[in-house]
C-alpha atoms as a PDB file:
ATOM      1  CA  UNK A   1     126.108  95.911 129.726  1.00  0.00           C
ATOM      2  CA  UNK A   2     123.721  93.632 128.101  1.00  0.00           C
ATOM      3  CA  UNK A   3     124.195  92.268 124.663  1.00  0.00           C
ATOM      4  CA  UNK A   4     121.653  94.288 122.982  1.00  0.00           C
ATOM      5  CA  UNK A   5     123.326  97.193 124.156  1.00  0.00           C
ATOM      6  CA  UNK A   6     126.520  95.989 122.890  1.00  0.00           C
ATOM      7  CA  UNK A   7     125.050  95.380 119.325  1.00  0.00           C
ATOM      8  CA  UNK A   8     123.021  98.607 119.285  1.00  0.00           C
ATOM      9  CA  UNK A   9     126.394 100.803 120.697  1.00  0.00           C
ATOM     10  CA  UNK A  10     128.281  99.261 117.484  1.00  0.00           C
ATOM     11  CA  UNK A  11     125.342 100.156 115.016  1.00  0.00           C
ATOM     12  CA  UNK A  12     127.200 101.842 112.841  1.00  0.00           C
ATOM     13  CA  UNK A  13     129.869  99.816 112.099  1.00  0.00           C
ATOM     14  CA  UNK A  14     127.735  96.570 112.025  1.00  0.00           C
ATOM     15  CA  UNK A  15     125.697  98.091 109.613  1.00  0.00           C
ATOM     16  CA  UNK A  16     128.575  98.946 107.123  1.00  0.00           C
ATOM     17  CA  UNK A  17     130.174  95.700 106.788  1.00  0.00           C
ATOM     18  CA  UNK A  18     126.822  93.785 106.284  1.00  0.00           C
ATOM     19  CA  UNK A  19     126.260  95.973 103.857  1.00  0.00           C
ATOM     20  CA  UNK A  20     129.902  96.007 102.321  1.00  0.00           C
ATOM     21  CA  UNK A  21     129.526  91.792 102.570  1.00  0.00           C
ATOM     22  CA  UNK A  22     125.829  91.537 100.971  1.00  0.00           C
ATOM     23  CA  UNK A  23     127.073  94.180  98.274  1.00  0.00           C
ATOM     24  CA  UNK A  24     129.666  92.664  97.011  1.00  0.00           C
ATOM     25  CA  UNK A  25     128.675  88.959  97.222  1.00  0.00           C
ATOM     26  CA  UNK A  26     125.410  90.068  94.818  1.00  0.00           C
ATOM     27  CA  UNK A  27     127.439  92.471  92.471  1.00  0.00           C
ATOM     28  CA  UNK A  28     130.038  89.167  92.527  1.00  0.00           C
ATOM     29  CA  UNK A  29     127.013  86.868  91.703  1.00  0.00           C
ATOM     30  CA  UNK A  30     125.210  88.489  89.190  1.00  0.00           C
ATOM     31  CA  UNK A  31     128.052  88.937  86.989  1.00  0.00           C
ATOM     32  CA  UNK A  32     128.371  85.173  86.890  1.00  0.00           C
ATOM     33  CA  UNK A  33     124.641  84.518  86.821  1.00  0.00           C
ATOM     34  CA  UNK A  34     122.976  87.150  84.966  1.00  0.00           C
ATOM     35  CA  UNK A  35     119.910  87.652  84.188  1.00  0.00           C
ATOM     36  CA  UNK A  36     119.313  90.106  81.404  1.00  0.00           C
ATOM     37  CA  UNK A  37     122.088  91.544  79.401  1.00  0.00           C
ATOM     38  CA  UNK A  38     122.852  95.408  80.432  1.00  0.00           C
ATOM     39  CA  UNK A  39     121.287  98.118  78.245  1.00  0.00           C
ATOM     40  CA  UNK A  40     123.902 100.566  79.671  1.00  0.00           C
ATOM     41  CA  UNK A  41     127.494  99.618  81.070  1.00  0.00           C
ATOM     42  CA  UNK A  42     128.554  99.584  84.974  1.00  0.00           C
ATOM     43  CA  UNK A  43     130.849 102.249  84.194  1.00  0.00           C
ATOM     44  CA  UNK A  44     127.716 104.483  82.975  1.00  0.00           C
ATOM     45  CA  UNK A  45     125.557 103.529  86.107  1.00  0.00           C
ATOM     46  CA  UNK A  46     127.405 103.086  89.127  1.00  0.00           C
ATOM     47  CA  UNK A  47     128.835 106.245  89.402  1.00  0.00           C
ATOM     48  CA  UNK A  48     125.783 108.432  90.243  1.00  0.00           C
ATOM     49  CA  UNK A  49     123.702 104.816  91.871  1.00  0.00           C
ATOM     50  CA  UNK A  50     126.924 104.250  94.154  1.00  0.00           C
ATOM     51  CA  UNK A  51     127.047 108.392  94.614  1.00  0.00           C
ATOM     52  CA  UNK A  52     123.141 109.024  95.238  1.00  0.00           C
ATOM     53  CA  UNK A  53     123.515 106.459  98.264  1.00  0.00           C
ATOM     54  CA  UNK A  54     126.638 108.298  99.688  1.00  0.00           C
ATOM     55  CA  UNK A  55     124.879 111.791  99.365  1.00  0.00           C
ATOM     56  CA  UNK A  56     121.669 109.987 101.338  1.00  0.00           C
ATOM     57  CA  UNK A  57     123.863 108.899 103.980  1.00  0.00           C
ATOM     58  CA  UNK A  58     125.409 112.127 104.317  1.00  0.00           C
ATOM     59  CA  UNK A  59     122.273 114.325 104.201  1.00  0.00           C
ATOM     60  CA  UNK A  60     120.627 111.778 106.702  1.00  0.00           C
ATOM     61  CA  UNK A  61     123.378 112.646 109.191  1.00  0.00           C
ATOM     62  CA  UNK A  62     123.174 116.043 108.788  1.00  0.00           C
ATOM     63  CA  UNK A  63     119.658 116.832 108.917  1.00  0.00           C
ATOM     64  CA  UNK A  64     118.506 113.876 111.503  1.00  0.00           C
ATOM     65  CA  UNK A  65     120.289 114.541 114.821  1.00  0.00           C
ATOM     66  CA  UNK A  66     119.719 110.582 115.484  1.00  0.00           C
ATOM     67  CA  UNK A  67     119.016 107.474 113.714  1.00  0.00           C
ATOM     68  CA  UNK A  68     115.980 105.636 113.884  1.00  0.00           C
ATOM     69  CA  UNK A  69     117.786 102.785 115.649  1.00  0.00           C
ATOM     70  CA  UNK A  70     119.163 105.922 118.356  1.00  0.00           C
ATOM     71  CA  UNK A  71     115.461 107.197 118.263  1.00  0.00           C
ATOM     72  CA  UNK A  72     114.065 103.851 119.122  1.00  0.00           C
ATOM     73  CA  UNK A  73     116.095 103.638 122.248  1.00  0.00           C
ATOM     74  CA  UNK A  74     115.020 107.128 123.250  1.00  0.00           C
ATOM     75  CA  UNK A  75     111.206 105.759 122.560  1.00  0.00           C
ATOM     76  CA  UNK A  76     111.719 103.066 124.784  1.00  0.00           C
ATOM     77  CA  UNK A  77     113.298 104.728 127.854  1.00  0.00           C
ATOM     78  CA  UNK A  78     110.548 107.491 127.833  1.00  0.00           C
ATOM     79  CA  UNK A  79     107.941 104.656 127.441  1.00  0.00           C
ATOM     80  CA  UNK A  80     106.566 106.061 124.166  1.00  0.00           C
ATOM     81  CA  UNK A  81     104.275 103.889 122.074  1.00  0.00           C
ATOM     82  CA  UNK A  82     101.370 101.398 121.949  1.00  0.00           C
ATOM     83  CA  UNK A  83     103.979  98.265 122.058  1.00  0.00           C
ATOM     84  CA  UNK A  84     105.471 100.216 125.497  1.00  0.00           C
ATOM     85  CA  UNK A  85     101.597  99.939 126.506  1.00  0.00           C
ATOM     86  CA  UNK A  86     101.389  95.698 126.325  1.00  0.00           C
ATOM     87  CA  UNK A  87     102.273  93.481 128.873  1.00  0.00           C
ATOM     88  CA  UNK A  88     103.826  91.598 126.080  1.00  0.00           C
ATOM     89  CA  UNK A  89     107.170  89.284 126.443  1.00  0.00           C
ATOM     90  CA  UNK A  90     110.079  91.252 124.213  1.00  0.00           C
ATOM     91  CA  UNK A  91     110.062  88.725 122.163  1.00  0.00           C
ATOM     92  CA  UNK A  92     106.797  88.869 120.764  1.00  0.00           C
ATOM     93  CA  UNK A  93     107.381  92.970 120.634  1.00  0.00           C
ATOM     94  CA  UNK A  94     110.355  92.845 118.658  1.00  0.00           C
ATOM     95  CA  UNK A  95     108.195  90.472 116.113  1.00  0.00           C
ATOM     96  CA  UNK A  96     105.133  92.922 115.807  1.00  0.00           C
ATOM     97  CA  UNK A  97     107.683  95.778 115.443  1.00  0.00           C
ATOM     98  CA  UNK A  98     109.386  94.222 112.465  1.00  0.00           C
ATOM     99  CA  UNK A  99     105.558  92.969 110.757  1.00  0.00           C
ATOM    100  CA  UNK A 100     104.509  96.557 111.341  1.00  0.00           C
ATOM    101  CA  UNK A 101     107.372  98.261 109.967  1.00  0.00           C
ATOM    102  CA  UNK A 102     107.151  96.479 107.192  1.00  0.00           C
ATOM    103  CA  UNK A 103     103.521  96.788 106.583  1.00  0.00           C
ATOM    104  CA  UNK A 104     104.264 100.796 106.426  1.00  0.00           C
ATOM    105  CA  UNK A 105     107.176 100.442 104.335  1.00  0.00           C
ATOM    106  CA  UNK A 106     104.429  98.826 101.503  1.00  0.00           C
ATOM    107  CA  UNK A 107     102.111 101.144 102.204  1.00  0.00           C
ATOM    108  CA  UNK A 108     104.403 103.855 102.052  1.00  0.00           C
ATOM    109  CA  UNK A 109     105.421 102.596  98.845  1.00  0.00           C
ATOM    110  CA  UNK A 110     102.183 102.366  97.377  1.00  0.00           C
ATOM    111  CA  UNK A 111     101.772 106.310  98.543  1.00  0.00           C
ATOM    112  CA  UNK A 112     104.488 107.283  96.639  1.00  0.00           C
ATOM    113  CA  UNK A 113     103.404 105.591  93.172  1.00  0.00           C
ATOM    114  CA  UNK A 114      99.967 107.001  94.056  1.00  0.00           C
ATOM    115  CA  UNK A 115     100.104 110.688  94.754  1.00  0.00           C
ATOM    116  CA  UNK A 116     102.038 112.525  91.554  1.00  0.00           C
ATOM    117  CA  UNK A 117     104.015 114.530  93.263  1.00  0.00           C
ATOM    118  CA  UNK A 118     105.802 112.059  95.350  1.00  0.00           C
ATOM    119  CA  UNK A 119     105.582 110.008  92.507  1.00  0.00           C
ATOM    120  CA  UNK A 120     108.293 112.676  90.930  1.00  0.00           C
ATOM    121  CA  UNK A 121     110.502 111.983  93.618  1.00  0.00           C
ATOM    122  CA  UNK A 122     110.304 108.503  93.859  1.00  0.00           C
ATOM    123  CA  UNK A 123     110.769 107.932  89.995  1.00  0.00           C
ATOM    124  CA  UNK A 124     114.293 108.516  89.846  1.00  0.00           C
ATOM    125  CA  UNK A 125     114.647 104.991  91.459  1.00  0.00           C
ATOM    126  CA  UNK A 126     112.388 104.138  88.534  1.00  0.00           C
ATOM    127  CA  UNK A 127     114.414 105.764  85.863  1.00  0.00           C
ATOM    128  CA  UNK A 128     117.307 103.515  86.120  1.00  0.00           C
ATOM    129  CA  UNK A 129     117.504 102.101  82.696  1.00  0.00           C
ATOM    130  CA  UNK A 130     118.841  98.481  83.739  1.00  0.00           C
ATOM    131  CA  UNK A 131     118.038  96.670  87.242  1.00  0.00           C
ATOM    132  CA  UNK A 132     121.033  95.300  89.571  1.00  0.00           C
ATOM    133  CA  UNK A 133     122.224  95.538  93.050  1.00  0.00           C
ATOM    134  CA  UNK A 134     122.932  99.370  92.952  1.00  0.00           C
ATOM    135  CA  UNK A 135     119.431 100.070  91.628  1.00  0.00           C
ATOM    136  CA  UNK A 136     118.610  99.201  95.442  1.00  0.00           C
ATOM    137  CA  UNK A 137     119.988 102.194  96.901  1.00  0.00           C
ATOM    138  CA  UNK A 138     119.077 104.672  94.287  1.00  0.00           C
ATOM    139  CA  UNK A 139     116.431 106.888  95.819  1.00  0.00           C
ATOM    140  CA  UNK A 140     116.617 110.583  95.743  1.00  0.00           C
ATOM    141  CA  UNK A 141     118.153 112.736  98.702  1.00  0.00           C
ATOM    142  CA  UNK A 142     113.964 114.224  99.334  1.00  0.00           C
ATOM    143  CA  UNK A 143     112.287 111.238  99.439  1.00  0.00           C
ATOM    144  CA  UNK A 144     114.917 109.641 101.993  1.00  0.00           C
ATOM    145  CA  UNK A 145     114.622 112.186 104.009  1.00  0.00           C
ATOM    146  CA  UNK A 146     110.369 111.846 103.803  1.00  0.00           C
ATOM    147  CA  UNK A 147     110.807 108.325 104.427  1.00  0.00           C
ATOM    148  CA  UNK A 148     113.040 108.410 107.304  1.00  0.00           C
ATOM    149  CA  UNK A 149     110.609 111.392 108.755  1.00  0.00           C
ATOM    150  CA  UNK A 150     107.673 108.496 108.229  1.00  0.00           C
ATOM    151  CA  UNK A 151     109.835 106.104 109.818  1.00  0.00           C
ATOM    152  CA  UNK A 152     110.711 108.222 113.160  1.00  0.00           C
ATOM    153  CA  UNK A 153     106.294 108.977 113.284  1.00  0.00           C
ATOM    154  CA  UNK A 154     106.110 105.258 113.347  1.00  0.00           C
ATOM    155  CA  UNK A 155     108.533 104.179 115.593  1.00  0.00           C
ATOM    156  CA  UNK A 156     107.362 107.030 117.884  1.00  0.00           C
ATOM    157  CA  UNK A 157     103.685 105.698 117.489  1.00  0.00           C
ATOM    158  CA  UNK A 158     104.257 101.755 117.689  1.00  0.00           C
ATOM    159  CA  UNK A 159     106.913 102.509 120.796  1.00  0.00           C
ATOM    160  CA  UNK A 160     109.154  99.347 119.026  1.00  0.00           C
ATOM    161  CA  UNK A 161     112.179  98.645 120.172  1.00  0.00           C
ATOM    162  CA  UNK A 162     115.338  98.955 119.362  1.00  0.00           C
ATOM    163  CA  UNK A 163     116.846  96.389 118.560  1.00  0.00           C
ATOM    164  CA  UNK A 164     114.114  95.577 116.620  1.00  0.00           C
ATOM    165  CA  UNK A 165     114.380  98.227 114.591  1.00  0.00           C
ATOM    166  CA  UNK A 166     118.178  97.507 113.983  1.00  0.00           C
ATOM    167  CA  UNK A 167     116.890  93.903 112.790  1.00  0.00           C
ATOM    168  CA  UNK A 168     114.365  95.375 110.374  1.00  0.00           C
ATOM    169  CA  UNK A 169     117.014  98.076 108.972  1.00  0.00           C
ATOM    170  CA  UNK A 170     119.624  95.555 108.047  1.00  0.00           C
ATOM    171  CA  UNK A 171     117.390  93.248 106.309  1.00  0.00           C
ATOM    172  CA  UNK A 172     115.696  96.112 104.520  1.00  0.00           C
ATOM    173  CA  UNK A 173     118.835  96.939 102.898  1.00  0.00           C
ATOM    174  CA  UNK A 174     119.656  93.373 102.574  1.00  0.00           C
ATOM    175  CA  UNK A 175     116.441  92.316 100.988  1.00  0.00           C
ATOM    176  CA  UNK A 176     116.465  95.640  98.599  1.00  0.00           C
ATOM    177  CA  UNK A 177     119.762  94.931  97.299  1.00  0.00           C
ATOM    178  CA  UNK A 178     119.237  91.583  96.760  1.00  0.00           C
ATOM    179  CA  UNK A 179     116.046  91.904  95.353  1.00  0.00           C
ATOM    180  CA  UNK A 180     117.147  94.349  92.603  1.00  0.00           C
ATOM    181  CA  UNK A 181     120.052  91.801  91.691  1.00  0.00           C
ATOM    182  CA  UNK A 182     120.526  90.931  88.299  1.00  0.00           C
ATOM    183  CA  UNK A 183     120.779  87.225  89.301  1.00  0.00           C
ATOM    184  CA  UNK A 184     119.397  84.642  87.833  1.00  0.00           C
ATOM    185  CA  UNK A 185     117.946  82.375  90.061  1.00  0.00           C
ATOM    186  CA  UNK A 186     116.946  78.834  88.825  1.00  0.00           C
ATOM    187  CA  UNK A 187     112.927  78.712  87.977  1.00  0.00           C
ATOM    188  CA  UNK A 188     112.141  76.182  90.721  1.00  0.00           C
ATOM    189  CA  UNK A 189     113.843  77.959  93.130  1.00  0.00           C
ATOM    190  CA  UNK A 190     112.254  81.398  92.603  1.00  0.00           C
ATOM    191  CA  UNK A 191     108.734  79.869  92.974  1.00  0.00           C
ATOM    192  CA  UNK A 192     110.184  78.250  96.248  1.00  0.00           C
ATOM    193  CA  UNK A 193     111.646  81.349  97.721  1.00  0.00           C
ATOM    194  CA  UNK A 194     109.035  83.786  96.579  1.00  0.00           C
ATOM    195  CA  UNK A 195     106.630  82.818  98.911  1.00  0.00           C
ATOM    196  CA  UNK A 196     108.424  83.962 101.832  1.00  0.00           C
ATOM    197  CA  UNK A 197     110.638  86.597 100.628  1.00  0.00           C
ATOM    198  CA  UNK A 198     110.646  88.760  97.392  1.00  0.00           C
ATOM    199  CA  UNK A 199     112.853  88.186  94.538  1.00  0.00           C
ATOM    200  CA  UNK A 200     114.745  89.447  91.757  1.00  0.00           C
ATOM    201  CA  UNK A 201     112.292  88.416  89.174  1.00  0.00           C
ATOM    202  CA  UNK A 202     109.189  89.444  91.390  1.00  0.00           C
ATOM    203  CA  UNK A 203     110.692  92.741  91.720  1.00  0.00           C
ATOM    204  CA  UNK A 204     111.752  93.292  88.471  1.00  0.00           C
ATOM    205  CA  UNK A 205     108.181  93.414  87.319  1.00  0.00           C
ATOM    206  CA  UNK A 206     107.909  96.495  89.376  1.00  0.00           C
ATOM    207  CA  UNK A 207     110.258  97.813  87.484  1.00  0.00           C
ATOM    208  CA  UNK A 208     108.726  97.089  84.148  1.00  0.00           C
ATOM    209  CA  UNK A 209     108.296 100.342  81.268  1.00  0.00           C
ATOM    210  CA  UNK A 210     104.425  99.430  81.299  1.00  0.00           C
ATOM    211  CA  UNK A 211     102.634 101.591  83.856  1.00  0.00           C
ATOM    212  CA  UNK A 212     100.635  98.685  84.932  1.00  0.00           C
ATOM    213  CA  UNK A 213     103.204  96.669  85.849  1.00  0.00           C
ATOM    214  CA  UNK A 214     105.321  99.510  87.666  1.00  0.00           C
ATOM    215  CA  UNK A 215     101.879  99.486  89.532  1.00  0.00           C
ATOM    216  CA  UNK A 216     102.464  96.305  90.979  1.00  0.00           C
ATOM    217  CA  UNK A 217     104.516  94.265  93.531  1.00  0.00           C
ATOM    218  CA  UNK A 218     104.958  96.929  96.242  1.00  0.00           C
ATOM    219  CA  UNK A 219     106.891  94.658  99.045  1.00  0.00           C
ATOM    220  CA  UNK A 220     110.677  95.221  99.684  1.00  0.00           C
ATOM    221  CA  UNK A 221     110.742  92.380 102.187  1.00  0.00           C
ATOM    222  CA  UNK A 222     107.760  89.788 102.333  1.00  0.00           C
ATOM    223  CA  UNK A 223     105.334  89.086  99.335  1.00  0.00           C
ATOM    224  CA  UNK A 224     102.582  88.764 101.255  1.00  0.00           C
ATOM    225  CA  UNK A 225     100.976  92.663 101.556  1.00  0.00           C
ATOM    226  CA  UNK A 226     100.708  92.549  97.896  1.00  0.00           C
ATOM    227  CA  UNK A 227      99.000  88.960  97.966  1.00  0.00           C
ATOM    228  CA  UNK A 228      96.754  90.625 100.781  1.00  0.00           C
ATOM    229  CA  UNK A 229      96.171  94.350  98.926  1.00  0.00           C
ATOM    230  CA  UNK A 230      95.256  92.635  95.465  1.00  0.00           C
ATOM    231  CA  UNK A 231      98.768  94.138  93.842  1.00  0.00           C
ATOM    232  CA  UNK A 232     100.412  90.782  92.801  1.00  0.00           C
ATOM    233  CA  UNK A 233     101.821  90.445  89.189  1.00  0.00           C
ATOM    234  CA  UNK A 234     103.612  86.779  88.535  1.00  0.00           C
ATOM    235  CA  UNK A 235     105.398  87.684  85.793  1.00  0.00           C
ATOM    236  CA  UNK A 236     105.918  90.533  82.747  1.00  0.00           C
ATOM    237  CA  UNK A 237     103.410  90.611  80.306  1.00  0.00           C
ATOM    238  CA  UNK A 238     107.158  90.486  77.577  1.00  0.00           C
ATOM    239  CA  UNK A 239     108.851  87.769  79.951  1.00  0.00           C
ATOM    240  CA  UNK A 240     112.058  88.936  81.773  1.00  0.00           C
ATOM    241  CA  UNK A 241     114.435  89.135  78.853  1.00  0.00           C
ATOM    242  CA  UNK A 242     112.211  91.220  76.709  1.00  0.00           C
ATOM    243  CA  UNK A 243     110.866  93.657  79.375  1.00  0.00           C
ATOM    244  CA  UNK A 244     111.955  97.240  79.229  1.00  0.00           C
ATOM    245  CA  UNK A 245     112.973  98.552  82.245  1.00  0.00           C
ATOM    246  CA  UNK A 246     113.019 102.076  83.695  1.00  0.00           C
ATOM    247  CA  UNK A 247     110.480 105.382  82.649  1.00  0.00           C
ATOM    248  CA  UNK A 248     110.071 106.349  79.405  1.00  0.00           C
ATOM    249  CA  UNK A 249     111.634 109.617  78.934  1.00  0.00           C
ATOM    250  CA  UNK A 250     114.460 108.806  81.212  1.00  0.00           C
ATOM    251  CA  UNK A 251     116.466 106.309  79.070  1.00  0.00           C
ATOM    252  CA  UNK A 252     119.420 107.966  78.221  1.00  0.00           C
ATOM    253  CA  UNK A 253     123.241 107.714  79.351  1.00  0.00           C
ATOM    254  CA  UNK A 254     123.511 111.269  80.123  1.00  0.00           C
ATOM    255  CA  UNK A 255     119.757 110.743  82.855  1.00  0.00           C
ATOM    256  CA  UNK A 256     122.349 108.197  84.591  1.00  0.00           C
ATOM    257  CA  UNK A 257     124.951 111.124  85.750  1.00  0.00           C
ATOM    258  CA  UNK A 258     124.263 112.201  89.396  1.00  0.00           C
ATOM    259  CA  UNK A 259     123.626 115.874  88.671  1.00  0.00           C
ATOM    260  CA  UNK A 260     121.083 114.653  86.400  1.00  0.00           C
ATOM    261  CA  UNK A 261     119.350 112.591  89.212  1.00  0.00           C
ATOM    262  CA  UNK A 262     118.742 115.128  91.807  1.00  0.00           C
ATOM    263  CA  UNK A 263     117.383 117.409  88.953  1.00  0.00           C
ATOM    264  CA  UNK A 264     114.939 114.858  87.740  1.00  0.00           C
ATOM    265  CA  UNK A 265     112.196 115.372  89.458  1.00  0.00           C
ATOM    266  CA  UNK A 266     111.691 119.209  88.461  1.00  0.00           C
ATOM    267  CA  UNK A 267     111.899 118.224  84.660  1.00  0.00           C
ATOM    268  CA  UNK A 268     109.543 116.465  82.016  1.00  0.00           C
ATOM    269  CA  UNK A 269     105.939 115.093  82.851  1.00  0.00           C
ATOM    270  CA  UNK A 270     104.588 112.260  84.654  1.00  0.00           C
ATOM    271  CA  UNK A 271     102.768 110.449  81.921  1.00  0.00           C
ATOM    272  CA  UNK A 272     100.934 107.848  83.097  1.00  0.00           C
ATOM    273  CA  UNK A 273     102.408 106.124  86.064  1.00  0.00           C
ATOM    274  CA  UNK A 274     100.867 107.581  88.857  1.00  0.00           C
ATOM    275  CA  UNK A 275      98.079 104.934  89.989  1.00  0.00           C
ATOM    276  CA  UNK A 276      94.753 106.255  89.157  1.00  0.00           C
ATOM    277  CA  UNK A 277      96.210 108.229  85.770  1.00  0.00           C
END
């Protein structure tokens, strides 16, 4: 048994502790370093942020027979997919697998501020009033599983392989957690790291009251497909301190509980977030 087989039979389990690890290393760090002051307590937040991830997890194991990493492998045996089609060294596969995934995950991102009826789904992960580590995870239960449906097309269609897709899954989660920490992260370092990777106070923008800002800074991983696609904001029109954050008529304590979550997409209007509104 090779070593990639080793790493992709423990999946699972690797998965959880990195995520355990990078979880509680931000949550530990941006209560020392914080950025903004909270609008809303932990104890009103991370109840139904912490719970909306373990429903997604459930419902993805329910309603998926396999995981994308478990679909990959299948891909690859049965010699599905345009990277399957290359006489290209693994190497240089599992490299255009992870740029291409990523690539869709932007443009899938972009989809779902664009069209107004995914932009109802996807809005709940707006709607949190403050921004931290849980606000990474906090998608609701429909538009995981669309997502995850995308994802399985994709892998399918690019034939990449598996353990590239394991890669690319662990530092999703990585960089979406970290990049939706309230940590504050010295100036000079910021502009440093935000040209490779996206940050806490590039994302934050994105999570900005103003529709025109929400509109902006699409990447979970690299901030170079919004550099490329013209959707680039530096900074908050209001600075970071001053921003509001979340959707306008979602700013209440009670739009925080979990029941209230997986009903928000069938209540109120969608203003004028939706790109092109």
């Amino acid at each position: 048994m090779t070593m990639s087989e080793i790493i992709l039979g423990q999946e699972p389990v690797i998965r959880l502790v990195l995520f355990a690890v990078i979880f509680l290393v931000l949550a530990a760090s941006e209560a020392v370093f914080p950025r903004r002051v909270r609008s809303l307590s932990r104890w009103r937040r991370w109840p139904g942020n912490i719970g909306i991830s373990a429903l997604n997890t459930v419902f993805i194991r329910l309603v998926f027979p396999a995981t994308a990493v478990a679909f990959a492998g299948l891909a690859e045996t049965r010699g599905w997919g345009l990277l399957q089609l290359m006489a290209l060294p693994e190497t240089a596969k599992i490299i255009l697998a992870i740029i291409i995934l990523d690539l869709i995950i932007y443009l899938q991102h972009v989809l779902f501020h664009a069209a107004p009826l995914l932009w109802r789904l996807h809005r709940m992960h707006h709607a949190d009033p403050d921004f931290d580590v849980t606000t990474g995870s906090r998608f609701h239960p429909v538009e995981i599983m669309l997502s995850m449906g995308i994802k399985l097309m994709v892998i399918a269609a690019l034939g990449a392989p598996a353990i590239a897709v394991l890669i690319f899954e662990i530092v999703l989660n990585g960089a979406s957690m970290f990049n939706h920490a309230n940590l504050k992260l010295p100036l000079r370092a910021d502009r440093m790291l935000r040209r490779f990777i996206v940050t806490p106070d590039m994302h934050r923008v994105h999570h900005s009251i103003i529709p025109s800002e929400t509109n902006s800074n699409f990447g979970f991983n690299v901030p170079w497909w919004d550099h490329l696609f013209g959707t680039y904001r530096s900074q908050p029109k209001l600075g970071h301190e001053a921003m509001t954050i979340g959707i306008g008529q979602f700013q209440s304590a009670r739009g925080q509980r979990l029941d209230q979550m997986l009903v928000q997409p069938f209540i109120g209007g969608n203003e004028n977030y939706p790109i092109g509104r």
